[in-house]
Protein backbone atom coordinates (compact mmCIF):
# COMPACT_ATOMS: atom_id res chain seq x y z
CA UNK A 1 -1.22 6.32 -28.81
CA UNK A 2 -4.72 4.93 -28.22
CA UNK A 3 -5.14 1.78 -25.78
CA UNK A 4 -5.21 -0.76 -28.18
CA UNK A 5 -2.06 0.67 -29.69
CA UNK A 6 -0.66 0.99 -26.22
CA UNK A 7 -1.33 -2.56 -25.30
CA UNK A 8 -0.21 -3.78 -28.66
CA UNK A 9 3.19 -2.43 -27.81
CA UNK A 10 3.43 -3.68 -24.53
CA UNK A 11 2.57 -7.03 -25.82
CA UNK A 12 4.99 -6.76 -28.18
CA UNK A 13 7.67 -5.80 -25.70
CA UNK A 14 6.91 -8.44 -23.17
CA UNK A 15 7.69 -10.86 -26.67
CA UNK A 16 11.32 -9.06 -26.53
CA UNK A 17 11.66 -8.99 -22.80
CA UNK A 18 10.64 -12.99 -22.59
CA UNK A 19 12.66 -14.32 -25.61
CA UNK A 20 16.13 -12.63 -24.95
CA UNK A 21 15.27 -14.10 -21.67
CA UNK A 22 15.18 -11.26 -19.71
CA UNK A 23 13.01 -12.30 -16.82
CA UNK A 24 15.88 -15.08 -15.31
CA UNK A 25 17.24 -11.82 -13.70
CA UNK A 26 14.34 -11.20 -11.48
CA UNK A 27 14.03 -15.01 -10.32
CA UNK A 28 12.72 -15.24 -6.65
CA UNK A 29 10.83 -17.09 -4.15
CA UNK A 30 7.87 -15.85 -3.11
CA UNK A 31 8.82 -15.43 0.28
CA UNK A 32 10.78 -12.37 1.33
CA UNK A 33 14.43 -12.81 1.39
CA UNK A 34 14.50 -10.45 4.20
CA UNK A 35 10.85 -10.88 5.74
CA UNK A 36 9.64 -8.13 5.90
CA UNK A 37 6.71 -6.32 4.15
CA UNK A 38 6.34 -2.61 2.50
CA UNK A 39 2.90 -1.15 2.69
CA UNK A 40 3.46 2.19 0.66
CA UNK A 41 1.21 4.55 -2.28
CA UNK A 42 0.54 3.68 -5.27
CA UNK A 43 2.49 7.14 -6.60
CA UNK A 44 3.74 6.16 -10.18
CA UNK A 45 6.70 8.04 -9.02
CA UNK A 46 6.99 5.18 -6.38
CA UNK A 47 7.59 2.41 -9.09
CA UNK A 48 11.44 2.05 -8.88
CA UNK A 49 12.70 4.91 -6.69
CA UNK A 50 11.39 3.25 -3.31
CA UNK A 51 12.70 -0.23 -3.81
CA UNK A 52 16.39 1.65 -4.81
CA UNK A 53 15.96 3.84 -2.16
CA UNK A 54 15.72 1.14 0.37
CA UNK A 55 18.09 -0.97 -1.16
CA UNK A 56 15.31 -3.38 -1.99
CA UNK A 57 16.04 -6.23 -4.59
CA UNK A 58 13.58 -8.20 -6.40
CA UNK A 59 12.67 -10.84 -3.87
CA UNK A 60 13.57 -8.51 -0.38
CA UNK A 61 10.35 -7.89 0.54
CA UNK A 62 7.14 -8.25 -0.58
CA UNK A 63 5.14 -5.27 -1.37
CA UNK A 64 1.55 -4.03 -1.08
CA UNK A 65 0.63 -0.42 -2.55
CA UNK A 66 -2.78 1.35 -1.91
CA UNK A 67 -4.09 5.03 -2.17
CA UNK A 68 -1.60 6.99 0.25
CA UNK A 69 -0.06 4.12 2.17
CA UNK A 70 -3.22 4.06 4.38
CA UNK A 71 -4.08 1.85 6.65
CA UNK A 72 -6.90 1.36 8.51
CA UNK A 73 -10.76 -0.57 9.04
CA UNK A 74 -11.65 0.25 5.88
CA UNK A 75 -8.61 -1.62 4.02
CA UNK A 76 -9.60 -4.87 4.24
CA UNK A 77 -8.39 -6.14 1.33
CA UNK A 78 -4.98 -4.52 2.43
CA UNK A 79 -5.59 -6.22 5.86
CA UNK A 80 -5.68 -9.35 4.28
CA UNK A 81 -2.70 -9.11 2.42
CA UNK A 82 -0.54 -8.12 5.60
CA UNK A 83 -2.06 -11.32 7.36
CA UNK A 84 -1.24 -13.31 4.54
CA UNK A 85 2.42 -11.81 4.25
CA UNK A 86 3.24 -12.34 7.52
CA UNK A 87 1.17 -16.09 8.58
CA UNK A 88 1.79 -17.52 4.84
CA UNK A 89 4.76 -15.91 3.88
CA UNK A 90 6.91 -15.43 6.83
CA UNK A 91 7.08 -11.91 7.33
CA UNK A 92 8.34 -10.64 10.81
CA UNK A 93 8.50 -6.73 9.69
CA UNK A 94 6.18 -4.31 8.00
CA UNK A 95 7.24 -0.89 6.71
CA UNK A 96 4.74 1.61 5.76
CA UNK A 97 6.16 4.32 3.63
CA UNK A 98 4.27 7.10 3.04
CA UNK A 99 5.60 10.11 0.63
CA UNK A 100 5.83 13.94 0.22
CA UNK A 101 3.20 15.77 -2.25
CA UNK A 102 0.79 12.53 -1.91
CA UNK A 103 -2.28 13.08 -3.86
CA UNK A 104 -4.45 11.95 -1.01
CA UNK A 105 -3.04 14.80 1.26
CA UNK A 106 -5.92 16.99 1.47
CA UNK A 107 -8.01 14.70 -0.38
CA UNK A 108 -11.74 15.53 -0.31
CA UNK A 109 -14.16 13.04 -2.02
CA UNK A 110 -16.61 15.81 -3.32
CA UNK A 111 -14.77 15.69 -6.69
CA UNK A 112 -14.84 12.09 -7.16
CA UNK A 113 -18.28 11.72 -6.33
CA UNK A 114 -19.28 14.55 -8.31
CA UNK A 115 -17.76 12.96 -11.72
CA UNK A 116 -18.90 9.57 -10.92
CA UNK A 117 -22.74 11.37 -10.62
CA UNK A 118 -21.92 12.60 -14.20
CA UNK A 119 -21.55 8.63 -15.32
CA UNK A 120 -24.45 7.20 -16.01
CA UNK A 121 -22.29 3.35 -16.45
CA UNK A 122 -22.18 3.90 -12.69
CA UNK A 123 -25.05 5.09 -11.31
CA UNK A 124 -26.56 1.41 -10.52
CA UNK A 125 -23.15 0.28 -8.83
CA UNK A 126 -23.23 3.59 -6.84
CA UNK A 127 -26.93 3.06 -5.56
CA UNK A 128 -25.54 -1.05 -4.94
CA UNK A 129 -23.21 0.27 -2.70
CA UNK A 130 -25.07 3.14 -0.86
CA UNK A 131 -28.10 0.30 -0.11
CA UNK A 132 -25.07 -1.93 1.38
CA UNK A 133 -24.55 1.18 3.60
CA UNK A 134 -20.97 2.05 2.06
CA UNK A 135 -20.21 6.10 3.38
CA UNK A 136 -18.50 7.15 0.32
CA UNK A 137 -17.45 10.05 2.31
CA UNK A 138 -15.87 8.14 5.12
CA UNK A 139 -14.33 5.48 2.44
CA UNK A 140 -12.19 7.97 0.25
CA UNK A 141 -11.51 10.26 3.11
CA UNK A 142 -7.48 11.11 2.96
CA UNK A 143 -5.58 12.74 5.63
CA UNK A 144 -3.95 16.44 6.39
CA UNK A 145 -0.33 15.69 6.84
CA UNK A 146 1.59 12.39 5.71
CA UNK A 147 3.35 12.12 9.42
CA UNK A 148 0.31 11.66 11.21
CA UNK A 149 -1.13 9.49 8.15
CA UNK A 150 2.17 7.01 9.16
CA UNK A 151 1.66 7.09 12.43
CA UNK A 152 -2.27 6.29 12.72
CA UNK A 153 -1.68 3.33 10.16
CA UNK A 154 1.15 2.04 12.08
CA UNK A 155 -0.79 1.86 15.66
CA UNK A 156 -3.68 1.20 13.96
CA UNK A 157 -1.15 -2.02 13.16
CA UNK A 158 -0.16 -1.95 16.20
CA UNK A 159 -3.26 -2.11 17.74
CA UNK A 160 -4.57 -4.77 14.86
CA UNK A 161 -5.85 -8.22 16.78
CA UNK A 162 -4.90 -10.40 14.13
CA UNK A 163 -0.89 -9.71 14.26
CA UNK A 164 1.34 -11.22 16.51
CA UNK A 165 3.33 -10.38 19.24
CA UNK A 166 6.91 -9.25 18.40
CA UNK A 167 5.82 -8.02 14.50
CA UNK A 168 7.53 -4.67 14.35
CA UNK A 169 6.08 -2.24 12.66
CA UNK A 170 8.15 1.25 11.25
CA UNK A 171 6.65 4.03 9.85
CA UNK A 172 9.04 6.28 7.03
CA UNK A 173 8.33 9.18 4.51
CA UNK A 174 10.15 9.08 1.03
CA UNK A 175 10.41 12.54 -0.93
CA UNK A 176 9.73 11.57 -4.38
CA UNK A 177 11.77 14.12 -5.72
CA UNK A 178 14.97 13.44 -4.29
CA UNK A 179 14.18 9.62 -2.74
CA UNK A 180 15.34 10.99 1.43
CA UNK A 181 13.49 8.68 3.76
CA UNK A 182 13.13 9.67 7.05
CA UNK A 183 12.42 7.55 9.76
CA UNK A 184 8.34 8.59 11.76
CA UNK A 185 7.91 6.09 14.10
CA UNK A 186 8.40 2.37 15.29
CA UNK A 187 6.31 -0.28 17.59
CA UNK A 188 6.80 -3.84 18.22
CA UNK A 189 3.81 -5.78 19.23
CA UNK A 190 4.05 -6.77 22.82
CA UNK A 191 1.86 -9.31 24.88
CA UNK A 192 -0.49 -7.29 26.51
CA UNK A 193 -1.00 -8.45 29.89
CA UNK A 194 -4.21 -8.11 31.81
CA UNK A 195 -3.76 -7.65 35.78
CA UNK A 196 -6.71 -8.05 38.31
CA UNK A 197 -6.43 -6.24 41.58
């Protein structure tokens, strides 16, 4: 099936799916039912085993899913989300979920960077970015294990400036073959309170 085919048919479907009315089923308000976020990978295998392994419905919680459930200065359009979920959108907890056999696990950017210096589309955008002082090595860094990944993004979170006191914050690793979360790590955001001798 080429793309055009593929979109055809998804068109086509979404025709199906919106005239036997389908979509009433997933009716929601955009704000969490149970306030609280999921920060988690964008693993294909992700799609419906998380929410089913959390016992999420449609509406529970609002979800956000980047490269290996990372976290950190360099996700600032992630950042932005959170603060939105939780100042616009009332959420008071934020669960990041990374997985088992994550693609970013070992992830070196040498690859990437060596197939995007075989596109010649790219080659201006790549010199864009370099002049802007982007390190592409430092920006598509991944991690060594998926515990410590969860537990850097969730102090980093913890740690964040912009969130406010009493957000909690949980760390958990799903195993995409079998759905088993286990529980990493948790911090609430305290008040930190500065004392002069």
């Amino acid at each position: 099936m080429n793309k055009v085919e593929r979109l055809e048919s998804m068109l086509k479907k979404n025709e199906e799916f919106v005239a036997k009315g389908e979509g009433e089923k997933f009716k929601a308000s955009k704000f969490s039912n149970k306030n609280m976020l999921v920060i988690t990978c964008m693993d294909a295998r992700l799609i419906k085993m998380l929410p089913e392994a959390l016992d999420l419905k449609n509406g529970d919680a609002n979800i956000i899913k980047t490269a290996g459930a990372l976290v950190c200065e360099k996700s600032e359009n992630v950042l932005r989300s959170i603060l939105v979920s939780v100042y616009e959108l009332g959420v008071e907890e934020i669960f990041v979920v990374g997985h088992h056999d994550c693609g970013m696990a070992g992830f070196c950017c040498d690859n990437l960077l060596e197939k995007w210096k075989d596109r010649s589309d790219i080659q201006q955008g790549l010199q864009q970015l370099a002049n802007e002082g982007v390190n592409f090595e430092r920006w598509l860094k991944g991690f060594d294990h998926v515990e410590d990944s969860v537990k850097e993004s969730v102090s980093f979170l913890h740690e964040y400036p912009l969130l406010p006191q009493g957000i909690k914050i949980h760390g958990l690793i799903i195993n995409p073959e079998n759905g088993k979360v286990d529980h990493v790590t948790s911090l609430i955001k305290e008040e930190k309170v500065e004392r002069t001798v």
